[in-house]
Every structure is written in C-alpha cells, then in structure tokens.
N, C-alpha and C. Protein backbone atom coordinates (compact mmCIF):
# COMPACT_ATOMS: atom_id res chain seq x y z
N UNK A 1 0.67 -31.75 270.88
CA UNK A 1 1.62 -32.65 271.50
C UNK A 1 0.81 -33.63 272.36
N UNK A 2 1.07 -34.95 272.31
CA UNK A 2 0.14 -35.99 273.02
C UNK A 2 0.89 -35.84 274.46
N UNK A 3 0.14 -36.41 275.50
CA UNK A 3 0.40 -36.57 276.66
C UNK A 3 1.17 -36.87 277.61
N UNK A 4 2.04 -37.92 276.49
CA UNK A 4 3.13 -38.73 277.11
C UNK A 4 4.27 -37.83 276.97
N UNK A 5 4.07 -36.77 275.65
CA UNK A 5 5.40 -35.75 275.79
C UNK A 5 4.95 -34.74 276.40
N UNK A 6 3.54 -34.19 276.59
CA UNK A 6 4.01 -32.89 277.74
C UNK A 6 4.06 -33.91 278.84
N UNK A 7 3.95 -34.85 279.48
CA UNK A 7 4.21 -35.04 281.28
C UNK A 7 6.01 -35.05 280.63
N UNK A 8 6.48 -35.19 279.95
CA UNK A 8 8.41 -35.47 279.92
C UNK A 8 8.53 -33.96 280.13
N UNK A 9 8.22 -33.33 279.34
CA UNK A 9 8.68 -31.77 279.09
C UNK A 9 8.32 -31.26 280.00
N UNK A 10 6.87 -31.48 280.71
CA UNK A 10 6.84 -30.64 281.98
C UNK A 10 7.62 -31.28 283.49
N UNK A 11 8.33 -32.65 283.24
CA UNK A 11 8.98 -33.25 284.12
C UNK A 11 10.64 -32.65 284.18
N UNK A 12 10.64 -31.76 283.26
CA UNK A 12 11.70 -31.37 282.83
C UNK A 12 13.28 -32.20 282.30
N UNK A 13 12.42 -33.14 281.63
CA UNK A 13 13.30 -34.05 280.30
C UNK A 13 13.53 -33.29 279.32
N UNK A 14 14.70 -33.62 278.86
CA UNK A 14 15.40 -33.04 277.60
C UNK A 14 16.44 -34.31 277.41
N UNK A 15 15.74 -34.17 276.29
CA UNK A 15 16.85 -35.45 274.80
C UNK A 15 18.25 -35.11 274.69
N UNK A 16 19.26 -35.64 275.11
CA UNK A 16 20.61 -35.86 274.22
C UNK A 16 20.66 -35.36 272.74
N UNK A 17 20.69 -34.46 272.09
CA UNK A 17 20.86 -34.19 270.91
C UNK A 17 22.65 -34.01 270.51
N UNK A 18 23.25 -34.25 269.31
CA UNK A 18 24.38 -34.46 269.19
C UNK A 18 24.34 -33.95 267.60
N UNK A 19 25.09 -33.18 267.36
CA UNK A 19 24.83 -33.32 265.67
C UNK A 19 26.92 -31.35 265.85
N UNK A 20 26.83 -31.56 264.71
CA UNK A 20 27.67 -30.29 264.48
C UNK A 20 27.87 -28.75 264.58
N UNK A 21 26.45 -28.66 265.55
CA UNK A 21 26.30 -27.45 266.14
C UNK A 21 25.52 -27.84 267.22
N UNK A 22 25.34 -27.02 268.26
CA UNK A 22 24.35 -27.16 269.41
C UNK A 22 23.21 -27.18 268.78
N UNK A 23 21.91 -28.11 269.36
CA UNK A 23 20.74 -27.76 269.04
C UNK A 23 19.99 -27.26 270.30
N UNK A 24 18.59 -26.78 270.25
CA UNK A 24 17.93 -26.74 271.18
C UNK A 24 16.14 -27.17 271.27
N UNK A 25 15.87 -27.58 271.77
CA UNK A 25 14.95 -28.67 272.27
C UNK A 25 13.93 -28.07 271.68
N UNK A 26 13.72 -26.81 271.89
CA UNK A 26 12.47 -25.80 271.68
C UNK A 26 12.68 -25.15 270.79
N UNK A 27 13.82 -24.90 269.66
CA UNK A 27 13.87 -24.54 268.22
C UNK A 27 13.50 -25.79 267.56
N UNK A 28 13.63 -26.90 267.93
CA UNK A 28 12.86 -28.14 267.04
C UNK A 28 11.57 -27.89 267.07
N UNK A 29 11.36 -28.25 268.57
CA UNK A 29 9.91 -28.38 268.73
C UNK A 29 8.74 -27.31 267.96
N UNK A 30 9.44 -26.02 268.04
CA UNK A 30 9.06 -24.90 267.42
C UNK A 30 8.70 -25.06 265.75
N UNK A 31 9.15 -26.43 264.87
CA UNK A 31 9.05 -26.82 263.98
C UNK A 31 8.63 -27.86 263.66
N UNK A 32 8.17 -28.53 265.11
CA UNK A 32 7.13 -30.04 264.32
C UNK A 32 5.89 -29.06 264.53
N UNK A 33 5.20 -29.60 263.55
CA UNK A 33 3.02 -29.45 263.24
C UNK A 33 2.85 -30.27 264.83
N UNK A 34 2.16 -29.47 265.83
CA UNK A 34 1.10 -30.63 266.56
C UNK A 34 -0.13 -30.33 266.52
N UNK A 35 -0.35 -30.49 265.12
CA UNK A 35 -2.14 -31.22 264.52
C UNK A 35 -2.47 -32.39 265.44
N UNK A 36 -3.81 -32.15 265.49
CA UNK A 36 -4.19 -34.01 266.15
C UNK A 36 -4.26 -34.78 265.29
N UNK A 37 -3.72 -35.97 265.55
CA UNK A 37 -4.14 -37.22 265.01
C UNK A 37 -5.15 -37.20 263.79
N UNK A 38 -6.09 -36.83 263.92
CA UNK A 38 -7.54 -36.69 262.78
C UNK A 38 -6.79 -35.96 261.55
N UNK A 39 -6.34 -34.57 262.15
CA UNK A 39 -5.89 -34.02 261.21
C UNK A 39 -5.11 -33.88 260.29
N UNK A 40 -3.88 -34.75 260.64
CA UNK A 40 -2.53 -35.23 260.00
C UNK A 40 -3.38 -36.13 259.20
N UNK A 41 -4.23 -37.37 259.67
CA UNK A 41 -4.72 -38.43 258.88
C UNK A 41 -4.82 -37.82 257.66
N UNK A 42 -6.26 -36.48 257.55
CA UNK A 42 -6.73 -35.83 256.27
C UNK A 42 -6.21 -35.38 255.59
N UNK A 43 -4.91 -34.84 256.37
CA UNK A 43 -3.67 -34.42 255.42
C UNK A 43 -3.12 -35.58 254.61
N UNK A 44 -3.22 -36.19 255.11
CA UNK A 44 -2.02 -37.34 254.48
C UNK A 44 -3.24 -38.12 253.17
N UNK A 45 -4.21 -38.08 253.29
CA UNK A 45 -4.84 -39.16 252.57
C UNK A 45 -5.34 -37.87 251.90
N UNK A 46 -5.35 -36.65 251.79
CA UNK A 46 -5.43 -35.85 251.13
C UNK A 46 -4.40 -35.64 250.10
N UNK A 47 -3.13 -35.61 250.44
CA UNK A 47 -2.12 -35.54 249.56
C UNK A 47 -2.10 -36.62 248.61
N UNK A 48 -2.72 -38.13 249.39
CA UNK A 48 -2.52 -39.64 248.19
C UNK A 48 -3.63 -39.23 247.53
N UNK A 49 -4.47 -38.37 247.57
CA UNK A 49 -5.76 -38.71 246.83
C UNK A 49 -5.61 -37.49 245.62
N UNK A 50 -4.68 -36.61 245.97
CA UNK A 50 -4.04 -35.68 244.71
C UNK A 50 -3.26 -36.49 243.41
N UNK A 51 -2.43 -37.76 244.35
CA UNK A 51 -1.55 -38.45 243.44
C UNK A 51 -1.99 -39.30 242.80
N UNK A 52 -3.10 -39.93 243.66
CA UNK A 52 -4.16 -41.15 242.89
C UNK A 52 -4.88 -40.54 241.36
N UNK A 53 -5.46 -39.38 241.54
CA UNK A 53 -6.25 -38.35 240.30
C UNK A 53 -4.73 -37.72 239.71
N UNK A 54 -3.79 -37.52 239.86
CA UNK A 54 -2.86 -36.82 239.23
C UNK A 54 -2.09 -37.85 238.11
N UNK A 55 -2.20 -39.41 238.78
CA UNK A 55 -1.74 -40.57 238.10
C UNK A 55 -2.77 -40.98 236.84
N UNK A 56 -3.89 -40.55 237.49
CA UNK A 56 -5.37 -41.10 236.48
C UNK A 56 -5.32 -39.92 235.00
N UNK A 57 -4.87 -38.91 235.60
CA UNK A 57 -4.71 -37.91 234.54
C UNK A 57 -3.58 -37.75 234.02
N UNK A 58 -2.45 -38.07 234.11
CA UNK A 58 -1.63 -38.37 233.45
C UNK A 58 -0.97 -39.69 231.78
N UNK A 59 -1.35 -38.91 230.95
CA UNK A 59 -0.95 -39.73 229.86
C UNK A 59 0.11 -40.90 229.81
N UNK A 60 -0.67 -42.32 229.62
CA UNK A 60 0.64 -43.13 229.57
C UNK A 60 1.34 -43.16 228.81
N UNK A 61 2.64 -43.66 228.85
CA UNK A 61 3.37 -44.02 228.16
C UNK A 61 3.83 -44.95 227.10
C-alpha cells in the first residue's frame, strides 16, 4: 500500500461504500495485491509477452 493510503487509514478514513449489501473496508482491502510498483509492472508485461508469442504461434487464418 503506497503512502498516501496508509497516512488515510491510519488517520482513520473510511470510504462511503454503497452497493446491496454492507461492505467492509478491510474485506476489500484484504483482496487487492499490494505488490510494489516494479512488481505489478513484470506482471503485467509478463502476461503481454505470453500474448505477443501466443499470437506469433498461433495459425492464421
């Protein structure tokens, strides 16, 4: 989690959430990834670089 959201969370901010059941702040949170920055990148250009070779190997049409 970057900086700017723990000083909220430890300021004791909490988001308005609205939806068809109660939510809670810390069952979300409990479900985002906080990878750093670097790491999400490798992920992500890891996954295009599966699709880039998956496209190359794929028979055209």
């Amino acid at each position: 989690m970057n900086d700017e959201l723990q000083e909220l969370r430890n300021s004791g901010y909490k988001p308005v959430l609205v939806g068809p059941q109660p939510f809670s702040l810390d069952e979300i949170l409990r479900n985002v990834d906080p990878a750093p920055d670097e790491e999400t990148e490798r992920f992500v250009a890891a996954i295009y670089a599966d699709r880039r070779q998956a496209a190359e190997d794929s028979p055209s049409e």
